[in-house]
C-alpha atoms as a PDB file:
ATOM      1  CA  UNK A   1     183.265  62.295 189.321  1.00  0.00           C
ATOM      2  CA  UNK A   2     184.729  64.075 186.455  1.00  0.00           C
ATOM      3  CA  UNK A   3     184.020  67.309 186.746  1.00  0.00           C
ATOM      4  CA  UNK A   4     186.783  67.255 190.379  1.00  0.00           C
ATOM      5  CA  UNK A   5     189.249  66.896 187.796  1.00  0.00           C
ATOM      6  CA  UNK A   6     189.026  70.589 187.233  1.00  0.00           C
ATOM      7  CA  UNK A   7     191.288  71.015 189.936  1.00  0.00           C
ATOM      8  CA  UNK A   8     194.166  70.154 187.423  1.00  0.00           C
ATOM      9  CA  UNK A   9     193.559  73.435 185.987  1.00  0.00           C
ATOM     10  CA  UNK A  10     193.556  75.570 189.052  1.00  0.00           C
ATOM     11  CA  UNK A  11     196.854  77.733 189.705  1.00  0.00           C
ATOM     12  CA  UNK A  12     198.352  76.064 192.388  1.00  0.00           C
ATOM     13  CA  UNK A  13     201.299  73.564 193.318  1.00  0.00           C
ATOM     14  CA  UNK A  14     198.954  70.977 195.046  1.00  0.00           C
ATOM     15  CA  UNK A  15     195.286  70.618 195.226  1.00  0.00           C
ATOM     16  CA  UNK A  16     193.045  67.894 196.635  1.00  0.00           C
ATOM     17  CA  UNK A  17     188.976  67.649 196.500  1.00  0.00           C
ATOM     18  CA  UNK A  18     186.112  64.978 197.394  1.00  0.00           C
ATOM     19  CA  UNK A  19     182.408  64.857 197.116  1.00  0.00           C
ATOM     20  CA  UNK A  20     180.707  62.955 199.930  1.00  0.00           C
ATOM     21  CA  UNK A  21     176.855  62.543 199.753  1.00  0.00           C
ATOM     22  CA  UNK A  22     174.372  62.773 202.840  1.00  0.00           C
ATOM     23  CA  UNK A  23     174.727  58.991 203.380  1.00  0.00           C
ATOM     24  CA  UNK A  24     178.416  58.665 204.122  1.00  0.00           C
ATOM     25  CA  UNK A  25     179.428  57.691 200.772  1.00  0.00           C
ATOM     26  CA  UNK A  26     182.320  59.168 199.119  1.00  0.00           C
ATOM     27  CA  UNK A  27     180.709  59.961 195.019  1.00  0.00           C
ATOM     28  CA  UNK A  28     184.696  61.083 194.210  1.00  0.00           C
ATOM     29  CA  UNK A  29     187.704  62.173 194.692  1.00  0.00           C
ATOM     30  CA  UNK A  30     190.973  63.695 193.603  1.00  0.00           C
ATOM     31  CA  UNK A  31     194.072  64.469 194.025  1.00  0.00           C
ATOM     32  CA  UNK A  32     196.075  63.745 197.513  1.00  0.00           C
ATOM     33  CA  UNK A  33     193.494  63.495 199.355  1.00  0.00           C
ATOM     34  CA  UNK A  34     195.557  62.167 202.144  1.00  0.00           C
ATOM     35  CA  UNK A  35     197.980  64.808 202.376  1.00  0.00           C
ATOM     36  CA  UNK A  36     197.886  67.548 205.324  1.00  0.00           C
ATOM     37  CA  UNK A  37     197.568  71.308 204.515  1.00  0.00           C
ATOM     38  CA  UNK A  38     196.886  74.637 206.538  1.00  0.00           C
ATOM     39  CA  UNK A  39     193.123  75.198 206.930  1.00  0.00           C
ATOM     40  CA  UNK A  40     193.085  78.652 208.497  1.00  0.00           C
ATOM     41  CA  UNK A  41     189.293  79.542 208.987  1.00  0.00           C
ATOM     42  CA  UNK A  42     187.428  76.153 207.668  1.00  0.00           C
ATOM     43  CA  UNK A  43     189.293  75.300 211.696  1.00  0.00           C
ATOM     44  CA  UNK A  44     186.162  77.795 212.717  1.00  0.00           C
ATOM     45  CA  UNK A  45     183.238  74.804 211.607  1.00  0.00           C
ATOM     46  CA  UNK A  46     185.311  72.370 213.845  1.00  0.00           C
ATOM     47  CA  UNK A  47     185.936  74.522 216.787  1.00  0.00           C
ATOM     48  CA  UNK A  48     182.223  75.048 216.550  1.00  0.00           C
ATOM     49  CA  UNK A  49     180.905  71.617 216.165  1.00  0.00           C
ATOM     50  CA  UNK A  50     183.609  70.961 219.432  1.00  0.00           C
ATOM     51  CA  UNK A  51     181.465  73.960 221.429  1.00  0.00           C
ATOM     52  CA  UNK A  52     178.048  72.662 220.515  1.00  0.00           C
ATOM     53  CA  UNK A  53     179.223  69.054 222.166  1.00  0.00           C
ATOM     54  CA  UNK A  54     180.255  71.015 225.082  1.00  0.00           C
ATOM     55  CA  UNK A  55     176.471  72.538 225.066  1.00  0.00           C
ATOM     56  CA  UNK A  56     175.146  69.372 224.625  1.00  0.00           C
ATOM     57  CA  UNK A  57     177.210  67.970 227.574  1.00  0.00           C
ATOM     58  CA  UNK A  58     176.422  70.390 229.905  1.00  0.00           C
ATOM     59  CA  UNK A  59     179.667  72.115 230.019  1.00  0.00           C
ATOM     60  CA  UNK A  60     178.329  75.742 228.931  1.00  0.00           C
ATOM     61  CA  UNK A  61     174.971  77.007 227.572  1.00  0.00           C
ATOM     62  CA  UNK A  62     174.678  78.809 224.159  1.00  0.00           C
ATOM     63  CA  UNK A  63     173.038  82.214 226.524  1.00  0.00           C
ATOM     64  CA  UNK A  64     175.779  82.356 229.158  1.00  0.00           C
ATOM     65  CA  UNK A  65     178.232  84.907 228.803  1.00  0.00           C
ATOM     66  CA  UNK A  66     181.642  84.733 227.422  1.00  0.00           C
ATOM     67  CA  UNK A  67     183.743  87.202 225.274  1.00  0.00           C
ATOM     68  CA  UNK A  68     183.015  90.879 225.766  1.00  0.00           C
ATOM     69  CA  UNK A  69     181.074  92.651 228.051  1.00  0.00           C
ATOM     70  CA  UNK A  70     176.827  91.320 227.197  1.00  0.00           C
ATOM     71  CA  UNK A  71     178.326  88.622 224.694  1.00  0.00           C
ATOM     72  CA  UNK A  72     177.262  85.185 224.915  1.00  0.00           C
ATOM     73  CA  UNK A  73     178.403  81.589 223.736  1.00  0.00           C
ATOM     74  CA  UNK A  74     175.612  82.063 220.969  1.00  0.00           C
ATOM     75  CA  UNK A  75     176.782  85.854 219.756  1.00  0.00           C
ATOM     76  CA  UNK A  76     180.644  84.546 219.411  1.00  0.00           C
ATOM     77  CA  UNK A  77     179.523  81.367 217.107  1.00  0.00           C
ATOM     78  CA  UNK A  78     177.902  83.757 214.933  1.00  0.00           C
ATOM     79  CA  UNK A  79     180.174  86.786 214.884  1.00  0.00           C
ATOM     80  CA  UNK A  80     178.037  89.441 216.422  1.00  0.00           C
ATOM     81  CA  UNK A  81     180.047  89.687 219.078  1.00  0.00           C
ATOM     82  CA  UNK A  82     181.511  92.658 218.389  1.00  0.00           C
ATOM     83  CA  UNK A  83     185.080  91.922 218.661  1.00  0.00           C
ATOM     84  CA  UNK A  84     187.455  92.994 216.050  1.00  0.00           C
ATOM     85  CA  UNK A  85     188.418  90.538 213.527  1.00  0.00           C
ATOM     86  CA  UNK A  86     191.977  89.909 214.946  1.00  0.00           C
ATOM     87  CA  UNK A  87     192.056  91.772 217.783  1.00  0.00           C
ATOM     88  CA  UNK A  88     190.695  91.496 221.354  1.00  0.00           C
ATOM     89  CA  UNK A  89     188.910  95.544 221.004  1.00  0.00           C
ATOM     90  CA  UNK A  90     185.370  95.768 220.838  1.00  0.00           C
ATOM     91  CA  UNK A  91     183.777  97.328 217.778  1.00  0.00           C
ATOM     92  CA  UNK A  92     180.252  96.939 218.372  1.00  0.00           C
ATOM     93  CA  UNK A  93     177.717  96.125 220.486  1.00  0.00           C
ATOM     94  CA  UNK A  94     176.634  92.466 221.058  1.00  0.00           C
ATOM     95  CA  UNK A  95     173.874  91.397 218.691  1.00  0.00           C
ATOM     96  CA  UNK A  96     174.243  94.449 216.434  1.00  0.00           C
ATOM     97  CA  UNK A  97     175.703  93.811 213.253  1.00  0.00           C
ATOM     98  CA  UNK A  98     177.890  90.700 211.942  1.00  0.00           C
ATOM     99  CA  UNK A  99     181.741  91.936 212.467  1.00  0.00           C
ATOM    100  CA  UNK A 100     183.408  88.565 211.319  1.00  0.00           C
ATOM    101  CA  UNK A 101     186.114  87.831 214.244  1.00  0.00           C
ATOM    102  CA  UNK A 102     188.803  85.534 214.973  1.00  0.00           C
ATOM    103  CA  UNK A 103     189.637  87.056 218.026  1.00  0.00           C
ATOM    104  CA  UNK A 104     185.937  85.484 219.043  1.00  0.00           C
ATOM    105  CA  UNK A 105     186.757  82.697 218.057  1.00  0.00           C
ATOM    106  CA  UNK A 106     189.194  82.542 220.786  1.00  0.00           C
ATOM    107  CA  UNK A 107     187.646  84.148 223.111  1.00  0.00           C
ATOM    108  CA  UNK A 108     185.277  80.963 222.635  1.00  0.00           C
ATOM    109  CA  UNK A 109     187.843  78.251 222.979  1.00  0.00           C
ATOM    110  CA  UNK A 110     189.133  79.777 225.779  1.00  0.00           C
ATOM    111  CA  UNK A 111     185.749  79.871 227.310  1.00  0.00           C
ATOM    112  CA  UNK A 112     185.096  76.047 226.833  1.00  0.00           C
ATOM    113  CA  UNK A 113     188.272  75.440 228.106  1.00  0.00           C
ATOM    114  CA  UNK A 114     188.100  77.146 231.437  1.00  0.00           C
ATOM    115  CA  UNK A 115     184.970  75.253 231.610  1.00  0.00           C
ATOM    116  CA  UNK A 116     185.363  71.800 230.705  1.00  0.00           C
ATOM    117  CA  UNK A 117     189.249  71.951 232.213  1.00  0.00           C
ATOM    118  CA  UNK A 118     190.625  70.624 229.137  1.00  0.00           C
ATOM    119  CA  UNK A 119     192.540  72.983 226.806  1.00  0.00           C
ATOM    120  CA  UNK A 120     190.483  73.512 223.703  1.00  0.00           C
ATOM    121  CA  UNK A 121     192.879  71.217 221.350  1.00  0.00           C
ATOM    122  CA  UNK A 122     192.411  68.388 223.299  1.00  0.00           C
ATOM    123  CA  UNK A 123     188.997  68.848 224.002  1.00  0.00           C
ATOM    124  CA  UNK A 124     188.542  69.237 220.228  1.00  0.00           C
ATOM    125  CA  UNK A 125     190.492  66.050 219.779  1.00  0.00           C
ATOM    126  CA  UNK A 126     188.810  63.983 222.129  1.00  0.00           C
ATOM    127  CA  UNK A 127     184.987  65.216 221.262  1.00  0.00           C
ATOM    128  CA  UNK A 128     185.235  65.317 217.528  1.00  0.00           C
ATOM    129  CA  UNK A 129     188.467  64.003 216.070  1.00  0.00           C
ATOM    130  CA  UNK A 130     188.576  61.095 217.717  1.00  0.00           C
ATOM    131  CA  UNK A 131     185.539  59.952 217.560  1.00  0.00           C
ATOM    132  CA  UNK A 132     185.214  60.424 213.876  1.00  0.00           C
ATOM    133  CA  UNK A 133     188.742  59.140 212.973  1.00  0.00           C
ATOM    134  CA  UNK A 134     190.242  62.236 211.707  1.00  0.00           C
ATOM    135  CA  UNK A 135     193.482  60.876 213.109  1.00  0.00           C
ATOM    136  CA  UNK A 136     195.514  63.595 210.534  1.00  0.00           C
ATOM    137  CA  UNK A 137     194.052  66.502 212.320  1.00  0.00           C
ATOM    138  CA  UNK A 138     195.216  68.418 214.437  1.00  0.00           C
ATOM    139  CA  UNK A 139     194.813  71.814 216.385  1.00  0.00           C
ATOM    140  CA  UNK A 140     198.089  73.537 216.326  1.00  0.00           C
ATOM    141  CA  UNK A 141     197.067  77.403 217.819  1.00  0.00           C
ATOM    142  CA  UNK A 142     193.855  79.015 217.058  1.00  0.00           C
ATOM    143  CA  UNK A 143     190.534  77.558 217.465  1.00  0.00           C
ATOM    144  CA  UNK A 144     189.817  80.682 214.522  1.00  0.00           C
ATOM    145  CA  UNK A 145     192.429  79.317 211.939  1.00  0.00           C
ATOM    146  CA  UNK A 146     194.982  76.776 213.060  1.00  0.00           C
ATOM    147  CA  UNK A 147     194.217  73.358 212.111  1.00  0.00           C
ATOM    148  CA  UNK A 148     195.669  71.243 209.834  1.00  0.00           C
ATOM    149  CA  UNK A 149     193.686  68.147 208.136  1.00  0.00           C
ATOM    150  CA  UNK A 150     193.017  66.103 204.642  1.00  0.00           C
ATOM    151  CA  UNK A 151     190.582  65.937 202.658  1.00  0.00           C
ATOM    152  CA  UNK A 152     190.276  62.281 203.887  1.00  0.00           C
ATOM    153  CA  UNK A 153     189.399  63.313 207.407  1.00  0.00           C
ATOM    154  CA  UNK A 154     187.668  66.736 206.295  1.00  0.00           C
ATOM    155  CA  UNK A 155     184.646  63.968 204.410  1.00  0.00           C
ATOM    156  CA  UNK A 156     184.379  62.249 207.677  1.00  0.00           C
ATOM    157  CA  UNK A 157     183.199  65.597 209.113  1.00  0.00           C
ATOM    158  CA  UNK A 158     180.874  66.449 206.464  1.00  0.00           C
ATOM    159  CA  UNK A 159     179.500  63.806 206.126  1.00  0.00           C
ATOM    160  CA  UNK A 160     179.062  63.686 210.281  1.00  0.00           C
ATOM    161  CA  UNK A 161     177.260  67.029 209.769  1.00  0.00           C
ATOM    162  CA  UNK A 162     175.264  65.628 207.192  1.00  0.00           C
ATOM    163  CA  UNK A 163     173.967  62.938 209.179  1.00  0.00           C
ATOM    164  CA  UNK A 164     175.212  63.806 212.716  1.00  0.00           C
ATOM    165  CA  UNK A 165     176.098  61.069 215.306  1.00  0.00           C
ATOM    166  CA  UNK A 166     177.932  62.808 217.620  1.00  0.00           C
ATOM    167  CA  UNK A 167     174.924  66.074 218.141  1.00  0.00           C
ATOM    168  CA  UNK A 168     171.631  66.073 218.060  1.00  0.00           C
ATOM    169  CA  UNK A 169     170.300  66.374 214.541  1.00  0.00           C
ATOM    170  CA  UNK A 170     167.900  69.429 215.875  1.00  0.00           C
ATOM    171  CA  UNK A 171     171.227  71.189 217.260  1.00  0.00           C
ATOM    172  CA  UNK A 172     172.806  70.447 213.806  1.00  0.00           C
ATOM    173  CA  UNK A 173     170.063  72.359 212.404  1.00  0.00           C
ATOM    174  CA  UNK A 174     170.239  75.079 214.772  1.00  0.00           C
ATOM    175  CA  UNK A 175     174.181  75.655 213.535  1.00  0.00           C
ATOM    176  CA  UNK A 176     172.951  75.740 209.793  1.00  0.00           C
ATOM    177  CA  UNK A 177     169.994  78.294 210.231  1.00  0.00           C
ATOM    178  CA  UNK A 178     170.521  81.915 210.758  1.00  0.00           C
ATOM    179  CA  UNK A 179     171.114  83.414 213.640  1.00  0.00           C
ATOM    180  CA  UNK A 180     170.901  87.387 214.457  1.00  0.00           C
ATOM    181  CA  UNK A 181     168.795  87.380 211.214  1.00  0.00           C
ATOM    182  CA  UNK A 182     169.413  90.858 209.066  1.00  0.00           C
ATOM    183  CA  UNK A 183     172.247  91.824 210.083  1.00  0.00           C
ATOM    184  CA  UNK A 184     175.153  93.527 207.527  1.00  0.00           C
ATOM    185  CA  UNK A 185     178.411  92.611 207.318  1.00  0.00           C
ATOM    186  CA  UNK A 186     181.542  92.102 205.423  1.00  0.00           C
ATOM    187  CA  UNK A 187     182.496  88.953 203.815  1.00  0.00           C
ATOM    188  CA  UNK A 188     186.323  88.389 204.189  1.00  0.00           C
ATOM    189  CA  UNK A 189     187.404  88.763 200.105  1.00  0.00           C
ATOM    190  CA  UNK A 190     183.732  89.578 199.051  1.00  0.00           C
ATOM    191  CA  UNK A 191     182.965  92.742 200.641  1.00  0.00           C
ATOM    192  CA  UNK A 192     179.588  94.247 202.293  1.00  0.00           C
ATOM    193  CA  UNK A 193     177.039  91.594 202.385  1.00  0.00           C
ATOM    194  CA  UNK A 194     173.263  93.211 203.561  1.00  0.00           C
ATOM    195  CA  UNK A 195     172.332  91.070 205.112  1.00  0.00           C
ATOM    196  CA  UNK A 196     176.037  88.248 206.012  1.00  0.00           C
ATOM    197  CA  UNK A 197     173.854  85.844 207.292  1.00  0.00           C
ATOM    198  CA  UNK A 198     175.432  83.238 209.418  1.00  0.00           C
ATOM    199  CA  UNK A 199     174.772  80.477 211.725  1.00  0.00           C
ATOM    200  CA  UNK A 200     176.564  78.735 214.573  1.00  0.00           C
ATOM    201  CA  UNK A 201     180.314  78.567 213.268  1.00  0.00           C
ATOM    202  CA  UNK A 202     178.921  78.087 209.587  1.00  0.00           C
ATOM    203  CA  UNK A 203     178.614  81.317 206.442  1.00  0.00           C
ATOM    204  CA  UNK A 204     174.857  80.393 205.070  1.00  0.00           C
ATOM    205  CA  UNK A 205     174.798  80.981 201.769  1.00  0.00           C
ATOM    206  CA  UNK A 206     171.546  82.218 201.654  1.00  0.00           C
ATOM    207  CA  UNK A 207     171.465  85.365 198.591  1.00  0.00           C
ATOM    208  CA  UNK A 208     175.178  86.319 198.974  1.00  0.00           C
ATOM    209  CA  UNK A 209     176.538  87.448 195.094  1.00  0.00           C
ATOM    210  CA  UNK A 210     179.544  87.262 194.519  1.00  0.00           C
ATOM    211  CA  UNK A 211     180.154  84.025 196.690  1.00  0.00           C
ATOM    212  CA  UNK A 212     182.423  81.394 196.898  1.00  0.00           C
ATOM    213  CA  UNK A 213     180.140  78.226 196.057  1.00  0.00           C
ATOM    214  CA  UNK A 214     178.298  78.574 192.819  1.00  0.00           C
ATOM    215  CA  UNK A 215     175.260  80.058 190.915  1.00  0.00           C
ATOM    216  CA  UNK A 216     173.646  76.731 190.863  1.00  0.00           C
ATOM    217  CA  UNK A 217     174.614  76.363 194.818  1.00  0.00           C
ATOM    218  CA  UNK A 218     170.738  76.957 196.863  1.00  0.00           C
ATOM    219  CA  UNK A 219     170.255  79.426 198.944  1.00  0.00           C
ATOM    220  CA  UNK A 220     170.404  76.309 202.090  1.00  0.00           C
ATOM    221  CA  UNK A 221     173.729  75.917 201.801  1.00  0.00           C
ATOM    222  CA  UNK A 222     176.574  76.496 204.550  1.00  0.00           C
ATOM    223  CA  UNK A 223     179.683  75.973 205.262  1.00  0.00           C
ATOM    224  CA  UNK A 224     183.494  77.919 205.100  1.00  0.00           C
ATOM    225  CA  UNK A 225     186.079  78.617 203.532  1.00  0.00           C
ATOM    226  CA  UNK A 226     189.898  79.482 204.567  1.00  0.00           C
ATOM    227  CA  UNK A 227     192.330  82.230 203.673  1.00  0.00           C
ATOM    228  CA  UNK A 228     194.824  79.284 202.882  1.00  0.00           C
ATOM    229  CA  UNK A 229     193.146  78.121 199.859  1.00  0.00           C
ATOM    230  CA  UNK A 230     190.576  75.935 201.081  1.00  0.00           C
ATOM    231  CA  UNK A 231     186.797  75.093 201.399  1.00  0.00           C
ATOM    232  CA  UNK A 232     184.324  73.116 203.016  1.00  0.00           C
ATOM    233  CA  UNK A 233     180.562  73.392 201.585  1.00  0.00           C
ATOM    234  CA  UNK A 234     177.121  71.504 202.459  1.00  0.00           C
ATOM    235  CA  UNK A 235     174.213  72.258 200.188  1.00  0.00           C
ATOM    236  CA  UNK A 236     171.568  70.266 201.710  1.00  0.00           C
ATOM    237  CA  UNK A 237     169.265  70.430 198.351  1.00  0.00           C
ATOM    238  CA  UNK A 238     171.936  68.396 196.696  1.00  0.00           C
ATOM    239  CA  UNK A 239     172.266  66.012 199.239  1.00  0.00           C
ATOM    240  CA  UNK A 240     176.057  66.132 199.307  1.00  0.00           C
ATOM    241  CA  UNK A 241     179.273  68.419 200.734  1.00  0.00           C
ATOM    242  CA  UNK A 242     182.235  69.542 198.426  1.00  0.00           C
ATOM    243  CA  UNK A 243     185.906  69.848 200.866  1.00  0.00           C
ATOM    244  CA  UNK A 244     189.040  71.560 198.679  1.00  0.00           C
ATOM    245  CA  UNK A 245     191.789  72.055 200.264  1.00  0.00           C
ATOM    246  CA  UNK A 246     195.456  73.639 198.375  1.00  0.00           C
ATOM    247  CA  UNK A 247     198.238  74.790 199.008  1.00  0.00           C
ATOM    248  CA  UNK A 248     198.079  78.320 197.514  1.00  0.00           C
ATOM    249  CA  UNK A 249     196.673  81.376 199.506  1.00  0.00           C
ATOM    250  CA  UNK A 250     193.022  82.673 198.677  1.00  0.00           C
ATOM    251  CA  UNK A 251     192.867  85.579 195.584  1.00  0.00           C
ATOM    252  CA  UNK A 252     191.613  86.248 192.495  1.00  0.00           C
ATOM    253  CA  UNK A 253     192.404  82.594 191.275  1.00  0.00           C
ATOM    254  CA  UNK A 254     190.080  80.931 193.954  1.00  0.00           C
ATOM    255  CA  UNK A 255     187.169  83.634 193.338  1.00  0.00           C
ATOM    256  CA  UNK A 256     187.781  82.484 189.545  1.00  0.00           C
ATOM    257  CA  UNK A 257     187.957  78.674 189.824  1.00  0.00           C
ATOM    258  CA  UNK A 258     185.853  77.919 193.097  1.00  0.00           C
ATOM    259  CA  UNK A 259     182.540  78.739 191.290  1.00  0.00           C
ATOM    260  CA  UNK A 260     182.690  76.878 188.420  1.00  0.00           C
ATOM    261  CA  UNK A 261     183.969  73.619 190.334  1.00  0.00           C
ATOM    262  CA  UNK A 262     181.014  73.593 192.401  1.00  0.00           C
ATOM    263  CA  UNK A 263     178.104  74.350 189.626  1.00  0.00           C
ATOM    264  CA  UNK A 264     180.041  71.639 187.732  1.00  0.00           C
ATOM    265  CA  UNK A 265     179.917  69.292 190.979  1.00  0.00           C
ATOM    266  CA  UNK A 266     176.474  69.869 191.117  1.00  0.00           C
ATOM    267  CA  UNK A 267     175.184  68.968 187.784  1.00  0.00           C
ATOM    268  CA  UNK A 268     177.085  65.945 187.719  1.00  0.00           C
ATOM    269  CA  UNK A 269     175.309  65.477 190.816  1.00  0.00           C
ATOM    270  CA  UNK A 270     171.728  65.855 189.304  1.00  0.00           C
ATOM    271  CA  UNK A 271     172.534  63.544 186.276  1.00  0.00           C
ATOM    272  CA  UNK A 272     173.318  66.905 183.659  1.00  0.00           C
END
């Protein structure tokens, strides 16, 4: 795809990107796209896929209660917790408005792991890495923002999302569809969002402006992006998920570049 070559341009010492479409197959690369960097939150849509195997299991339900005081499995996926962002102090109640939290984030993986007796990296490792062969991955603190992948192993996960084998296609869904449905919020680097939807572990894209995918990105799609330069989007319309990852921080190049790699990602996609 010619259009990924855009991420010559971008500010940055090292940058790697891929397309892969709903079927599995990779429509481009470029760039190292076997080289390991720092994802910081775009860890969050792993850790997540990780609890929803645990649901599926058996090992916790998505209504018990874990993290604060009324919080459940379900309210730390989505952020309406009410936890700080990077603190374990409670801002909010449960349910009432979308405070986006890493401290929930751990307060989930340390909630699987009491349950499931495994400590949440290897319990990540052995219900989603492994099985998908993201053998460069690895969880190396934080369930919220300490993994470190490729882009390589990052299209084996999108395109498991995509086309899940390891969930339940209707529990997929579930993760991609909003949950808490109107609540505000702030956007880490975009502000107040009214409403910041969200699913299960995944930012829906929904009528966000500014945002980090593009103008021509629909309303459908989901996905994350990290404070470390990096970004994984799905946009189910298109039939295909975007994964950058680079070695410079988020700022004002990233809300510059990001957009235009994406709309030009999609129409190549579409044949324009």
């Amino acid at each position: 795809m010619q259009s990924l070559a855009m991420i010559e341009n971008w500010p940055v010492p090292t940058a790697a990107v891929a397309v892969v479409r709903a079927d599995g197959s990779v429509a481009g690369a470029h760039g190292p796209t076997g080289r390991r960097f720092p994802l910081a939150s775009v860890t969050k849509p792993l850790a997540a896929y990780a609890a929803l195997i645990a649901y599926e299991e058996g090992a916790v339900e998505l209504d018990e209660p874990a993290g604060p005081a009324g919080s459940t499995v379900r309210h730390l996926l989505a952020h309406t917790s009410g936890l700080a962002f990077d603190e374990d102090r409670v801002m909010a109640a449960p349910g009432a408005r979308r405070t986006y939290s890493n401290a929930g984030f751990e307060a989930l993986g340390d909630h699987i792991a009491k349950a499931t007796d495994i400590p949440f990296a290897d319990y990540l490792r052995q219900a989603v890495l492994e099985p998908l062969g993201m053998a460069s991955t690895t969880l190396e603190g934080s369930p919220a923002k300490d993994a470190v992948s490729t882009v390589d192993d990052l299209v084996r996960f999108a395109a498991e999302v995509q086309a899940p084998r390891l969930l339940d296609p209707r529990t997929v869904l579930e993760a991609m569809t909003v949950a808490y449905p109107g609540l505000s919020g702030v956007l880490p680097g975009y502000g107040q969002q009214k409403p910041n939807d969200w699913g299960l572990g995944f930012e829906i894209r929904d009528g966000k402006s500014p945002h980090w995918t593009g103008s021509a990105s629909s309303p459908r799609t989901f996905g994350h992006f990290g404070q470390s330069g990096t970004f994984l989007w799905v946009d189910p319309d298109a039939g295909a998920a975007c994964v950058a990852l680079s070695d410079r921080d988020f700022g004002p190049w990233a809300i510059e570049a990001w957009p235009p790699l994406t709309d030009a990602v999609l129409a190549e996609l579409r044949g324009r």
